[in-house]
C-alpha atoms as a PDB file:
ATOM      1  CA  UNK A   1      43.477  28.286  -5.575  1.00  0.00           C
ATOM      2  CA  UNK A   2      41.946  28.400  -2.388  1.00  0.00           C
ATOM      3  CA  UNK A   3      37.650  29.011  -4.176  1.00  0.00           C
ATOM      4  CA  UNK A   4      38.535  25.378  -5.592  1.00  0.00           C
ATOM      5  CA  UNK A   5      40.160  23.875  -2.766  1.00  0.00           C
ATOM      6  CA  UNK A   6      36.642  24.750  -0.948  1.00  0.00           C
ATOM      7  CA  UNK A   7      34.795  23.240  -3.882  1.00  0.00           C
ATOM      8  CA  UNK A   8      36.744  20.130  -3.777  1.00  0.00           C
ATOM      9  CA  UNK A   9      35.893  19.527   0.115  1.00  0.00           C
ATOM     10  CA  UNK A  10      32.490  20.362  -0.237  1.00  0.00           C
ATOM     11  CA  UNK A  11      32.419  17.427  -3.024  1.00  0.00           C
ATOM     12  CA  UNK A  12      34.338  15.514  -0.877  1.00  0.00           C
ATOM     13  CA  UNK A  13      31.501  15.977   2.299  1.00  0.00           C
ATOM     14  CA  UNK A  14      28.412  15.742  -0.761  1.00  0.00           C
ATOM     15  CA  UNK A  15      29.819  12.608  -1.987  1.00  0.00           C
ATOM     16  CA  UNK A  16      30.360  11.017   2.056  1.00  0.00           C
ATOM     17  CA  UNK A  17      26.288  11.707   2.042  1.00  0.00           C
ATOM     18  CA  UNK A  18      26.059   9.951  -0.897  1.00  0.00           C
ATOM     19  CA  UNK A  19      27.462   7.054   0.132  1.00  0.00           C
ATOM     20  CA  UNK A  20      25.330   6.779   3.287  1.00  0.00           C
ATOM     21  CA  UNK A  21      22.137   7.664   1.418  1.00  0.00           C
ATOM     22  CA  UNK A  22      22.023   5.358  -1.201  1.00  0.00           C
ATOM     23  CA  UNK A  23      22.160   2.189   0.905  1.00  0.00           C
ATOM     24  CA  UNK A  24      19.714   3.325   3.153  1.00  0.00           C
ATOM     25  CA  UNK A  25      17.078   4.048  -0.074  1.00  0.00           C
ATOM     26  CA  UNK A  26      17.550   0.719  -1.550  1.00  0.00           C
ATOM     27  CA  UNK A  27      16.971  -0.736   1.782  1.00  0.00           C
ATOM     28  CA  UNK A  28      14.308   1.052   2.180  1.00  0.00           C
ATOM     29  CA  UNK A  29      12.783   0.383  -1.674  1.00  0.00           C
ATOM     30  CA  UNK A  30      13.795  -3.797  -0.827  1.00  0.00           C
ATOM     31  CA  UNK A  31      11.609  -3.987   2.019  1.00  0.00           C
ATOM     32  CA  UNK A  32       8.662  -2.326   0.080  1.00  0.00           C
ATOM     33  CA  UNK A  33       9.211  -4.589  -2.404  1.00  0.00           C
ATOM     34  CA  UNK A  34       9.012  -7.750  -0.249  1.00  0.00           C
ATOM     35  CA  UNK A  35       5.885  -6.159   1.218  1.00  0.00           C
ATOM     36  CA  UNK A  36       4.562  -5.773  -1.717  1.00  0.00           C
ATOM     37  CA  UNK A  37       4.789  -9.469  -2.975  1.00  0.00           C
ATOM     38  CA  UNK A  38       3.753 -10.352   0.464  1.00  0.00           C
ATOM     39  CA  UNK A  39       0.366  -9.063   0.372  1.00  0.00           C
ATOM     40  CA  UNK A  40      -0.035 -10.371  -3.081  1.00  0.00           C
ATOM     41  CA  UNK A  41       0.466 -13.688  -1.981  1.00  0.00           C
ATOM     42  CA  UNK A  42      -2.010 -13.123   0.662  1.00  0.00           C
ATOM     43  CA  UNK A  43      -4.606 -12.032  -1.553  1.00  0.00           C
ATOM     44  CA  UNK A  44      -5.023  -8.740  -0.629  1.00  0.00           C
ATOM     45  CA  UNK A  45      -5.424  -7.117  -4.457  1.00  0.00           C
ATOM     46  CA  UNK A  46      -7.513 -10.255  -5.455  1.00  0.00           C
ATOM     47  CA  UNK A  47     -10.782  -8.426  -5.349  1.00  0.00           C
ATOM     48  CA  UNK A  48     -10.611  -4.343  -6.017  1.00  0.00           C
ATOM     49  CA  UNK A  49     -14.319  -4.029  -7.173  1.00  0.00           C
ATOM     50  CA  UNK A  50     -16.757  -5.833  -4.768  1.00  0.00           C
ATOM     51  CA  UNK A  51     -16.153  -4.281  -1.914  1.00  0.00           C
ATOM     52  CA  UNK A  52     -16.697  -0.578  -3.772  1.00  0.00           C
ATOM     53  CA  UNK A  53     -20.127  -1.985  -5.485  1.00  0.00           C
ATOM     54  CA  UNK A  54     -20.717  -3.434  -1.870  1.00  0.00           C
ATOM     55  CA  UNK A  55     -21.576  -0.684   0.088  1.00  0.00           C
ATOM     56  CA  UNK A  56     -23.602   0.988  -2.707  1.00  0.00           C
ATOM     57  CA  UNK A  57     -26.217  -2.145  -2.736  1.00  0.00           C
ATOM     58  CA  UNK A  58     -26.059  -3.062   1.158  1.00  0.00           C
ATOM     59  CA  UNK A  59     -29.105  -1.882   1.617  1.00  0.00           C
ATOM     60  CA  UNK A  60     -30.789  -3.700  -0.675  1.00  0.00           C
ATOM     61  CA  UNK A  61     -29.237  -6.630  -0.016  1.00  0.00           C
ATOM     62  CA  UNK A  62     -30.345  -5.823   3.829  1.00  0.00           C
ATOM     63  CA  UNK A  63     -33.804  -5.770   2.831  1.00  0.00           C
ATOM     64  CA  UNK A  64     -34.066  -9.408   0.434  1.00  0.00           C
ATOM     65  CA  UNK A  65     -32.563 -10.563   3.349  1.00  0.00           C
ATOM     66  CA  UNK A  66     -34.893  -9.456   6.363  1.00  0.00           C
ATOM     67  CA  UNK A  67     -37.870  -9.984   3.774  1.00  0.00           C
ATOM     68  CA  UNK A  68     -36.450 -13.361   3.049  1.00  0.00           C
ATOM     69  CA  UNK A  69     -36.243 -14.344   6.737  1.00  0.00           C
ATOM     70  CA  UNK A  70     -39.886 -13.243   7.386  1.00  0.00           C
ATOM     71  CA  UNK A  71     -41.156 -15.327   4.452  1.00  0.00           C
ATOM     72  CA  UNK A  72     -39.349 -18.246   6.207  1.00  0.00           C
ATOM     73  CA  UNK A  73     -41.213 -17.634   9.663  1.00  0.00           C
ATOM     74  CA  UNK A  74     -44.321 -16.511   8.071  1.00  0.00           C
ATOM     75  CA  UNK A  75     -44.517 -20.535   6.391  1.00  0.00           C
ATOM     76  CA  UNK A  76     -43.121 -21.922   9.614  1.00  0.00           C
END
């Protein structure tokens, strides 16, 4: 009598922790979910791909530039 009298307070204390836990979480989970809808009202998952092909073809875009500029002072 007393092995199950132990097992009933330890569900007792387990299910206390329960209680506390699972309000926290879903606070937790609500405010990544507002953040989430925040920044895709702001625009931040608009673009995914330019800024990855970006930085493979800034140099080339560095040079059409600078050889662009000295075409315009070379007429000048």
């Amino acid at each position: 009598m007393t092995h199950i009298n132990k097992l009933k307070k330890s569900y007792d204390y387990l299910m206390e922790v329960i209680i506390l836990i699972v309000p926290f979480a879903l606070v937790i989970a609500g405010f990544f979910l507002l953040s989430f809808i925040y920044a895709v009202k702001k625009g931040q998952y608009d673009d995914l791909e330019t800024p990855a092909h970006k930085i493979l073809f800034e140099d080339k875009l560095k040079i059409k530039k600078r050889r662009k500029e000295e075409n315009e002072r070379s007429q000048t």
